[in-house]
Protein backbone atom coordinates (compact mmCIF):
# COMPACT_ATOMS: atom_id res chain seq x y z
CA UNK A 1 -13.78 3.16 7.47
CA UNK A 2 -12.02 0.61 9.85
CA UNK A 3 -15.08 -1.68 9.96
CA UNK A 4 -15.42 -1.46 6.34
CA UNK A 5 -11.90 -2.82 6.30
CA UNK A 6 -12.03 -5.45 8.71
CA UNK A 7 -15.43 -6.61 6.91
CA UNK A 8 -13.83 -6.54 4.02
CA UNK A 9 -10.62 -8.91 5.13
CA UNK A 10 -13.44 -11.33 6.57
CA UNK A 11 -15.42 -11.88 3.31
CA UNK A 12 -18.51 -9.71 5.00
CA UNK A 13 -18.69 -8.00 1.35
CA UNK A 14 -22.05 -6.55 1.93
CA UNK A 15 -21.51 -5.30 5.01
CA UNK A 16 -18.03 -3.83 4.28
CA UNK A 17 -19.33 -1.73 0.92
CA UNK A 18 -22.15 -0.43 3.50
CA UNK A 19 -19.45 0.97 5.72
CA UNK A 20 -17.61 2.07 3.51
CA UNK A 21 -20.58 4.25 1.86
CA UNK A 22 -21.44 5.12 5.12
CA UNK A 23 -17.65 6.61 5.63
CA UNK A 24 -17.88 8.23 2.46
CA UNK A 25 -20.72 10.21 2.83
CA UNK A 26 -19.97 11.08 6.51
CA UNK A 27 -16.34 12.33 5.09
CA UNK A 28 -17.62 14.09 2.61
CA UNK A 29 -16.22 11.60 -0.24
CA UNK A 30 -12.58 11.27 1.22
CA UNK A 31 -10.79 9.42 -1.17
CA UNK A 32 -10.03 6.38 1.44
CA UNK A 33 -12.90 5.00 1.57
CA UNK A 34 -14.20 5.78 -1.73
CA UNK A 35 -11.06 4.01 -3.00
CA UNK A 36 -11.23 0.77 -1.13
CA UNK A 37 -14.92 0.03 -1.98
CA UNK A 38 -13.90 0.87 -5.70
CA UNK A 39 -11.41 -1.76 -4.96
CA UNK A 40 -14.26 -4.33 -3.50
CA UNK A 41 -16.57 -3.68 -5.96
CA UNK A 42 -14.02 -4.97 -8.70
CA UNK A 43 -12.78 -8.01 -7.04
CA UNK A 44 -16.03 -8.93 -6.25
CA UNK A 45 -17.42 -8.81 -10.25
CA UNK A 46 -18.86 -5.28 -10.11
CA UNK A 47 -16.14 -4.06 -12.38
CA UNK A 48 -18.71 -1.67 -14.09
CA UNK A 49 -19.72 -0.18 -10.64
CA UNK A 50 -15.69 -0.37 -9.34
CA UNK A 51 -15.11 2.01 -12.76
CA UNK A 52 -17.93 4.35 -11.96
CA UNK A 53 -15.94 4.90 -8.61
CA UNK A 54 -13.02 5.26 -10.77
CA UNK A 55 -14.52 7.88 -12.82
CA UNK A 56 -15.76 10.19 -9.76
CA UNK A 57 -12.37 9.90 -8.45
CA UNK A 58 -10.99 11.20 -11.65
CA UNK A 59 -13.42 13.93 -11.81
CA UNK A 60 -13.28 14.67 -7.95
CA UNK A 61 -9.81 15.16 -8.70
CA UNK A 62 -10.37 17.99 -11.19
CA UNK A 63 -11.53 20.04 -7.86
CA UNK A 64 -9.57 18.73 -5.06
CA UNK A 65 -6.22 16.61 -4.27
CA UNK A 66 -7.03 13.02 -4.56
CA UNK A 67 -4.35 10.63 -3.86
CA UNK A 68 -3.01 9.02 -7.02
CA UNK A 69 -2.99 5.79 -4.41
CA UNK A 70 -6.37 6.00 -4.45
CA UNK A 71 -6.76 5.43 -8.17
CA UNK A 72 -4.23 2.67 -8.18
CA UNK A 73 -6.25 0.54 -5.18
CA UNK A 74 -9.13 0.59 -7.08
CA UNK A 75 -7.13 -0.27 -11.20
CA UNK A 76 -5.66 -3.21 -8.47
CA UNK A 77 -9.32 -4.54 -7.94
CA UNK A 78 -9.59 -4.26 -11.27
CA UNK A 79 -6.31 -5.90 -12.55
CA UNK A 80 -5.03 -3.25 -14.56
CA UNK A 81 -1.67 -3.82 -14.30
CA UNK A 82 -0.36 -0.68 -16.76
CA UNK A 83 -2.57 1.39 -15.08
CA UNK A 84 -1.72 0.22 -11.19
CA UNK A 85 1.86 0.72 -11.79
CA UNK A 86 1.16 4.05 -13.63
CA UNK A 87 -1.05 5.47 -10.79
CA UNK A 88 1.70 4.21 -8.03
CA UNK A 89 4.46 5.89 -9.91
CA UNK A 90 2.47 9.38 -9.64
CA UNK A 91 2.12 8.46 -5.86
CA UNK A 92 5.77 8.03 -5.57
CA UNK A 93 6.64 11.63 -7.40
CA UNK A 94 3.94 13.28 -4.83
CA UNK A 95 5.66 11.24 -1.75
CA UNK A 96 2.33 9.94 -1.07
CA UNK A 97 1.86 8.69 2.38
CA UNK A 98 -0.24 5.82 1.70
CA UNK A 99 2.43 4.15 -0.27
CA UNK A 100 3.50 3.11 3.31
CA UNK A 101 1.19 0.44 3.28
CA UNK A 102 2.32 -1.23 0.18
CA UNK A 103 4.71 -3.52 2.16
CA UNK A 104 1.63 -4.68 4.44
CA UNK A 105 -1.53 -4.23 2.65
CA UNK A 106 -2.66 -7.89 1.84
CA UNK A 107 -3.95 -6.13 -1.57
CA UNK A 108 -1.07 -5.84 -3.25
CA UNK A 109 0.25 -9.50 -2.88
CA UNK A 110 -0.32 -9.70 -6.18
CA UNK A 111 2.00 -7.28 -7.39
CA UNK A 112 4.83 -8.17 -4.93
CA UNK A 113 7.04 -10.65 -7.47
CA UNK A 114 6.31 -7.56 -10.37
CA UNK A 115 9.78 -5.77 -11.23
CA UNK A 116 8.27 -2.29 -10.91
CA UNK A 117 6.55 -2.81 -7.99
CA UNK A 118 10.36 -4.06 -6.74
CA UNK A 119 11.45 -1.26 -7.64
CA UNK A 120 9.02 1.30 -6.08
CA UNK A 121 9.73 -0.12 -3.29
CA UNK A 122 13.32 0.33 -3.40
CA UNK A 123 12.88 3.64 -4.10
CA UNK A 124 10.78 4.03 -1.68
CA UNK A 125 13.43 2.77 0.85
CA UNK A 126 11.14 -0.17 1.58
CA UNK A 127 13.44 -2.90 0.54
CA UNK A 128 15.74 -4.66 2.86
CA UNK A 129 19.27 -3.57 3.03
CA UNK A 130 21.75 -5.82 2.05
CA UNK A 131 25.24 -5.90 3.34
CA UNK A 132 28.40 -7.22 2.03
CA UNK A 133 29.44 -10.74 2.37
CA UNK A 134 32.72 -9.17 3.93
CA UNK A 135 30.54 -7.56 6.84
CA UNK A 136 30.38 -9.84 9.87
CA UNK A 137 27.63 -9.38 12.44
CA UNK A 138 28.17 -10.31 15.90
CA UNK A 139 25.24 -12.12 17.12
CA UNK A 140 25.73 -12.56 20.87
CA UNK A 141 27.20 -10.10 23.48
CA UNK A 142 30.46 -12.46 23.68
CA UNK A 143 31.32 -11.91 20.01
CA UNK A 144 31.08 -8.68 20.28
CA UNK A 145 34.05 -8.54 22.73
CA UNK A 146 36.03 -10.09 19.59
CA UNK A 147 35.73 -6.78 18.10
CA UNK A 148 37.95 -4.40 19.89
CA UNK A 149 35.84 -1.30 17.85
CA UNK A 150 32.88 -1.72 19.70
CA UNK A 151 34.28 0.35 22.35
CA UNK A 152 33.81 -2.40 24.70
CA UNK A 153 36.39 -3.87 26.82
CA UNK A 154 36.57 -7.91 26.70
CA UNK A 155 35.42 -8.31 29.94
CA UNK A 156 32.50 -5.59 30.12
């Protein structure tokens, strides 16, 4: 799996869809792997073999749990927007782990500007927090002896 990704973010297509076959079969058809080379496939003009990965997801997932990240990875490669934001929605109401990566995965750079994926991201807790212009933040360790409720005398 990891050298199928690392091929995969150096433009070694071949070699990355091998290891990620090869991870796939050894894993019994985890939906990681199976996922990301569904993703490579389409962004690489195999969209018809990216949907046949798409469709033994779907029917993989009529017998065991496959991620609905999974699904939305490889609609990404794809560009199905509707369906991407569909698919990461259903991640979000399963608290699907992988949605973790959204905020790092080079993938979904795409997506990042998109209001919904904003939002899944806020709701996710993902998003920065933003304070109030009235809030002040002491940025050295002699400011903070300005503020008397930091518990710290002024000449700590």
């Amino acid at each position: 799996m990891m050298l199928g990704q690392a091929c995969e973010q150096l433009g070694d297509v071949d070699v990355a869809l091998d290891a990620l076959a090869t991870a796939s079969r050894l894993s019994d058809g985890n939906s990681k792997p199976v996922a990301l080379r569904g993703y490579i496939l389409a962004r690489h003009g195999q969209a018809a073999a990216a949907r046949e990965v798409l469709t033994m997801l779907e029917e993989l997932s009529r017998v065991r749990y496959v991620p609905p990240f999974a699904m939305a990875l490889v609609h990404a490669g794809l560009g199905e927007d509707t369906q991407v934001f569909d698919r990461l929605d259903a991640a979000y109401a399963v608290r699907d782990v992988h949605l973790a990566f959204l905020t790092v995965d080079t993938k979904w750079d795409h997506y990042r500007s998109a209001p919904r994926f904003r939002d899944l991201l806020a709701r996710c807790g993902f998003m920065e927090a933003r304070l109030p212009d009235s809030v002040v933040l002491a940025t050295s360790e002699s400011e903070l002896s300005h503020y008397p409720e930091t518990g710290r005398a002024a000449n700590d």
